[in-house]
Protein backbone atom coordinates (compact mmCIF):
# COMPACT_ATOMS: atom_id res chain seq x y z
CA UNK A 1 135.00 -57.27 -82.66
CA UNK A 2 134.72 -53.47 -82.82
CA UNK A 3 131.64 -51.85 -83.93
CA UNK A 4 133.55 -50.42 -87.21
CA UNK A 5 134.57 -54.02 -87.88
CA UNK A 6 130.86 -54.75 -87.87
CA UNK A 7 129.79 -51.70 -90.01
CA UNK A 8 132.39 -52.91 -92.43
CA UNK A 9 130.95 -56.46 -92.55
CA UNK A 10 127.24 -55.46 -92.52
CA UNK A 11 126.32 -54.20 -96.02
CA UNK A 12 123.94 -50.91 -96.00
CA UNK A 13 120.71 -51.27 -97.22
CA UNK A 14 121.48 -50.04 -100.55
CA UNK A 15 124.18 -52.82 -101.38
CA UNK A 16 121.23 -55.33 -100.17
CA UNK A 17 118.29 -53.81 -102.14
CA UNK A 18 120.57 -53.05 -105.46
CA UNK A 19 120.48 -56.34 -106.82
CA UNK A 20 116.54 -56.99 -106.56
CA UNK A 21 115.70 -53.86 -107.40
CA UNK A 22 117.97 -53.46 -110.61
CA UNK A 23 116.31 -57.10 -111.27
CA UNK A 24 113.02 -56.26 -110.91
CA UNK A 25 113.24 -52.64 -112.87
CA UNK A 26 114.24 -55.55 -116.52
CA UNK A 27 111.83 -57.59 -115.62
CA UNK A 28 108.92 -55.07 -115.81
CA UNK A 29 111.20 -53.09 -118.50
CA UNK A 30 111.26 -55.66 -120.82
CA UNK A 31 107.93 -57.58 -120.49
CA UNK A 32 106.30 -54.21 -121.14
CA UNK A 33 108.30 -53.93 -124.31
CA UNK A 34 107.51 -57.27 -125.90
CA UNK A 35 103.74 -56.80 -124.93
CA UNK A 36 103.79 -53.33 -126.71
CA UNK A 37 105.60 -54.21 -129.54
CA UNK A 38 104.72 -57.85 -130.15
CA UNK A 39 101.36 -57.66 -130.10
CA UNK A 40 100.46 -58.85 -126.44
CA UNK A 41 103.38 -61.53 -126.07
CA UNK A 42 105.21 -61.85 -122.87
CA UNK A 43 108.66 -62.66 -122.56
CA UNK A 44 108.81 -62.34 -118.95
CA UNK A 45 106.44 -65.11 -118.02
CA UNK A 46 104.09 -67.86 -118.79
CA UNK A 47 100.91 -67.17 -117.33
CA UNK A 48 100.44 -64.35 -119.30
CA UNK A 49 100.72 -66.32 -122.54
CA UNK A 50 98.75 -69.13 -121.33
CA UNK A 51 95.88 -66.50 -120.50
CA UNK A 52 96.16 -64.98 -123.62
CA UNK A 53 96.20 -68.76 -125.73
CA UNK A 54 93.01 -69.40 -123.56
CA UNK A 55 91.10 -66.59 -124.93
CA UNK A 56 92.62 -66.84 -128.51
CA UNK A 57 91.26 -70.17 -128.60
CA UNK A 58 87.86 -69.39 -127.32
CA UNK A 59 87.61 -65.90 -129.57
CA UNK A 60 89.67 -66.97 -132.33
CA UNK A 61 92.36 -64.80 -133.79
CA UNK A 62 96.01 -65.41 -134.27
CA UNK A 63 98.79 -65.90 -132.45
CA UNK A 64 97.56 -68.99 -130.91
CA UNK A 65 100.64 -71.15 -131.59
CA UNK A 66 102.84 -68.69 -130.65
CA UNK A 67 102.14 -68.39 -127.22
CA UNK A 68 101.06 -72.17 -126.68
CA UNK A 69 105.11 -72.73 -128.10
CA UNK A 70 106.00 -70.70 -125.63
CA UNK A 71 105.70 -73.10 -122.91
CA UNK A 72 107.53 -75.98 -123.91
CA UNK A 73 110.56 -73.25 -125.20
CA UNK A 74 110.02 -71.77 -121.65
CA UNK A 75 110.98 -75.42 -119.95
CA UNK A 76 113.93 -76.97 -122.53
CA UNK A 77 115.43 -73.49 -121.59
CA UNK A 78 114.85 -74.36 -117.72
CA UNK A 79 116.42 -77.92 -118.26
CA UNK A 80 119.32 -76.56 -119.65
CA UNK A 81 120.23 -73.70 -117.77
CA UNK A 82 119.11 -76.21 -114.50
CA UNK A 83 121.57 -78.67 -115.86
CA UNK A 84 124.62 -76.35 -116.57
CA UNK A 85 124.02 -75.23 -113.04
CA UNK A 86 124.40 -78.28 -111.76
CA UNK A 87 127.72 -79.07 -113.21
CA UNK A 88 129.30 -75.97 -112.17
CA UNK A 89 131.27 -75.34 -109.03
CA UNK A 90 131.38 -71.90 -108.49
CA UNK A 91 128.04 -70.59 -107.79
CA UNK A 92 129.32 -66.52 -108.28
CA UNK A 93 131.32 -67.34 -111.36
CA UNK A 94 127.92 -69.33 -112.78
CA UNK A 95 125.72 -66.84 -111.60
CA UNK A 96 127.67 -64.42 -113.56
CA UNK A 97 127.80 -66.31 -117.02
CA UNK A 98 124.19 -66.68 -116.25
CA UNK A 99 123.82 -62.63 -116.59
CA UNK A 100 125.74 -62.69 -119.51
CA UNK A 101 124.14 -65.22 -121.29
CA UNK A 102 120.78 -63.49 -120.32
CA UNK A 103 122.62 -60.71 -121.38
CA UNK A 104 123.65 -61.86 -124.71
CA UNK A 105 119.70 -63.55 -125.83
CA UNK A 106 118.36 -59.50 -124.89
CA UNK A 107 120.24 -58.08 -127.52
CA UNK A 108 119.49 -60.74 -129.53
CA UNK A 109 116.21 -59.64 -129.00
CA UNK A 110 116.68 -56.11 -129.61
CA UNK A 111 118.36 -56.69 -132.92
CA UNK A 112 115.81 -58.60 -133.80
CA UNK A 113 113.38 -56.16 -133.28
CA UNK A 114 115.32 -53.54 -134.78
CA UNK A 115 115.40 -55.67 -138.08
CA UNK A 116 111.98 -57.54 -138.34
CA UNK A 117 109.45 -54.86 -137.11
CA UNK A 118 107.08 -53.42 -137.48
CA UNK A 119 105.21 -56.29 -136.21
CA UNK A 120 101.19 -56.47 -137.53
CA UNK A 121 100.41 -60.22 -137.46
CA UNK A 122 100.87 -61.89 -134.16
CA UNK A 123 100.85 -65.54 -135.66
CA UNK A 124 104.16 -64.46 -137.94
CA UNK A 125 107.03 -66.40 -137.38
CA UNK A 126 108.88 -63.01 -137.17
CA UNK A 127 107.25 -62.02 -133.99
CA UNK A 128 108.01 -65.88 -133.04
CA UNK A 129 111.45 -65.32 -133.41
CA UNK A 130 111.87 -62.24 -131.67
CA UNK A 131 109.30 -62.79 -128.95
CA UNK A 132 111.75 -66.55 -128.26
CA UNK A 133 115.18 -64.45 -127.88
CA UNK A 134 113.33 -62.21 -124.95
CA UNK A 135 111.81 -65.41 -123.52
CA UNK A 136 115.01 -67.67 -123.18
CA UNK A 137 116.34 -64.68 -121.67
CA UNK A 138 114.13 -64.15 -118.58
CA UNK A 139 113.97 -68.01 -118.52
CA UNK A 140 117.05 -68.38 -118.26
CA UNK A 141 117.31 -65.26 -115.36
CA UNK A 142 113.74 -67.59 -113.51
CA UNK A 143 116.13 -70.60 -113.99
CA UNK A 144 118.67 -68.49 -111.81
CA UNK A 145 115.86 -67.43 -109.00
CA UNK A 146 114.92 -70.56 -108.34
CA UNK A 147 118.68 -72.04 -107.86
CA UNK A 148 121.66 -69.81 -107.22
CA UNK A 149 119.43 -66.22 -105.77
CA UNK A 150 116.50 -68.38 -103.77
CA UNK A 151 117.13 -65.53 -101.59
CA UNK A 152 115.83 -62.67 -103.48
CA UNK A 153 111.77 -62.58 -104.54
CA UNK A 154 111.13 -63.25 -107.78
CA UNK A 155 112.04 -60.43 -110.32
CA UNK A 156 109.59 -61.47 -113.70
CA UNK A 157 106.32 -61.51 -111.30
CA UNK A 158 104.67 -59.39 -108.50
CA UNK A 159 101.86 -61.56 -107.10
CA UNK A 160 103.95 -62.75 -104.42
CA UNK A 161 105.93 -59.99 -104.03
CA UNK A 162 102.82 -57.79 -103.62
CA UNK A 163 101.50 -60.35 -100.78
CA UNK A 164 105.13 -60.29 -99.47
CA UNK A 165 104.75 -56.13 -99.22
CA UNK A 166 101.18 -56.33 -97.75
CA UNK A 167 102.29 -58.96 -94.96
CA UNK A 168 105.59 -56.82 -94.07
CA UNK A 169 103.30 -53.92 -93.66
CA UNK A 170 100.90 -55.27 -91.55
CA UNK A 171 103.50 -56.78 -89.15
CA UNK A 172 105.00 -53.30 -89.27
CA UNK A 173 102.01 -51.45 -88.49
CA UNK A 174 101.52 -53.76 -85.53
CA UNK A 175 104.49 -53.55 -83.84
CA UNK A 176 106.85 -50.35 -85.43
CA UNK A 177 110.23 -51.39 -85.42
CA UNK A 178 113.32 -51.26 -87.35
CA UNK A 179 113.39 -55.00 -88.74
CA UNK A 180 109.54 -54.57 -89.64
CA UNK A 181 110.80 -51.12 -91.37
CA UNK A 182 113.77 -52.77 -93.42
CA UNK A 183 111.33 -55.55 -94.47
CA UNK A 184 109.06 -52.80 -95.89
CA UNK A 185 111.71 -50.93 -97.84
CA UNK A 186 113.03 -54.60 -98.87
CA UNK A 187 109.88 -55.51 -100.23
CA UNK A 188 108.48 -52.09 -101.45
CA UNK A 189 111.71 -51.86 -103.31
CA UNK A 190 110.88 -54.53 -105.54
CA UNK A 191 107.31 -53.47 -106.44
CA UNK A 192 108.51 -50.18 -107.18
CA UNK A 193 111.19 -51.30 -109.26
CA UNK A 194 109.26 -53.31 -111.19
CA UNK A 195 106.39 -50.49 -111.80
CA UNK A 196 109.14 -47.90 -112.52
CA UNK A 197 111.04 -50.27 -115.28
CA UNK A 198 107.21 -51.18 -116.87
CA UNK A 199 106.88 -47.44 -117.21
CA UNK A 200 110.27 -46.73 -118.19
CA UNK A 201 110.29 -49.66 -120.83
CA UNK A 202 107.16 -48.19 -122.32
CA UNK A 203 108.15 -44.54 -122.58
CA UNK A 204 111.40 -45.90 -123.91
CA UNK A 205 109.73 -47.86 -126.42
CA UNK A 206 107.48 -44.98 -127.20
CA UNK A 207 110.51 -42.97 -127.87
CA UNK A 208 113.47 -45.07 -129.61
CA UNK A 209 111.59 -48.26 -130.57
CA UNK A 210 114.16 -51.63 -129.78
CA UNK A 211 116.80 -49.59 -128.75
CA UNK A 212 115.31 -49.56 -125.65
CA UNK A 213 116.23 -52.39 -124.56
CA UNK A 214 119.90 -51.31 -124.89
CA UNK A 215 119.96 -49.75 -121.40
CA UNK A 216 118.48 -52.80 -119.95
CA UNK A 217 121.31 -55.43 -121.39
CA UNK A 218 123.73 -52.90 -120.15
CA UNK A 219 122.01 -53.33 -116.21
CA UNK A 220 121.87 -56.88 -116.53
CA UNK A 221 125.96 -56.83 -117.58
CA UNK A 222 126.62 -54.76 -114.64
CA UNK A 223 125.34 -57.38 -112.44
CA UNK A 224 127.02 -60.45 -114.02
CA UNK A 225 129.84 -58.25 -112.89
CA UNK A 226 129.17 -57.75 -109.24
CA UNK A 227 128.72 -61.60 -109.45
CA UNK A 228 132.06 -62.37 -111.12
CA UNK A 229 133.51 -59.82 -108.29
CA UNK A 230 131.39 -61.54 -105.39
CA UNK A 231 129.35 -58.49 -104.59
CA UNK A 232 126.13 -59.48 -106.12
CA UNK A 233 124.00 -59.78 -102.75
């Protein structure tokens, strides 16, 4: 095999990072918008929430049902994405509807927003509704990591993916190489997209209120379409 038949086989580093990086920039995008405008409610992930009930509980204050609901809406969304997965064949094809259905619950979201806020109670069932649409959404895009992209890091959550970044960059300060360098720009990429889509969410947000979210259902689309094409990596 010639070396241009390898070149054409090997994707660039760009076509490998897209995916996880685009990923990562909703995920911080759109957790940073619910927390602004829902009054400290995370759609992106549990712990948050559970942190939050924790402290409502022991300060008082509202609120507290929302967030302790969020759990159990958190896992029947699991079980049924989980379970839709399972009885599909095509693993680009699903992966794809999954987008658009994850898709489809953030504008549901955004509408939502655009019609119920302003949001000033945090134990409304308003903010309830609104804050559920964003959550089934990134639940259903964890449901996704953890079956049909195992390969990419988690996109709703840094923790790992920070002690992912400080492990590639110790093994690349020890021994300088260009798999030790790709693994840093793999895993950088992610922590920067997720800080640059938490700022961008938030300025957006600032700016145009729900709309913002707009730009993030359209990313998300794009991406169920590189999976319906077989080019999400």
């Amino acid at each position: 095999m010639t070396a241009a038949g390898n070149a054409e086989q090997t994707p660039g580093l760009w076509a490998q990072c897209r995916a996880p990086v685009l990923l990562t920039i909703v995920g911080g995008a759109i957790d940073t918008i619910g927390f602004i405008a829902l009054l400290g409610f995370f759609t992106a992930h549990v712990t948050g929430n559970l942190v939050l009930a924790g402290a409502a509980f022991v300060r008082g204050g509202a609120g507290l049902w929302i967030k302790l609901g969020a759990i159990p809406l958190f896992i029947a969304t699991v079980m049924v994405t989980k379970t839709w997965v399972d009885h599909c064949r095509q693993s680009h094809v699903t992966l794809g509807w999954l987008f658009v259905a994850e898709a489809l619950f953030l504008t549901g979201f955004m509408l939502a927003g655009l019609w119920l806020e302003p949001f000033r109670d945090p134990g409304a069932g308003t903010l309830a509704l609104t804050g559920g649409l964003g959550l089934v959404a990134l639940a259903i895009r964890n449901t996704a990591s953890k079956t049909l992209i195992k390969h990419i890091s988690p996109s709703t959550m840094m923790t790992g993916n920070t002690t992912q970044f400080g492990i590639d960059l110790s093994n690349y300060v020890r021994q300088p190489g260009s798999a030790n360098r790709q693994a840093v720009f793999k895993s950088g990429s992610i922590i920067v997209g997720f800080v640059a889509g938490a700022f961008l969410g938030a300025v957006l947000y600032m700016h145009i209120g729900f709309w913002s979210v707009l730009p993030f259902v359209l990313a998300v689309l794009y991406l169920a379409g590189l999976s319906f094409r077989r080019q999400f990596i």
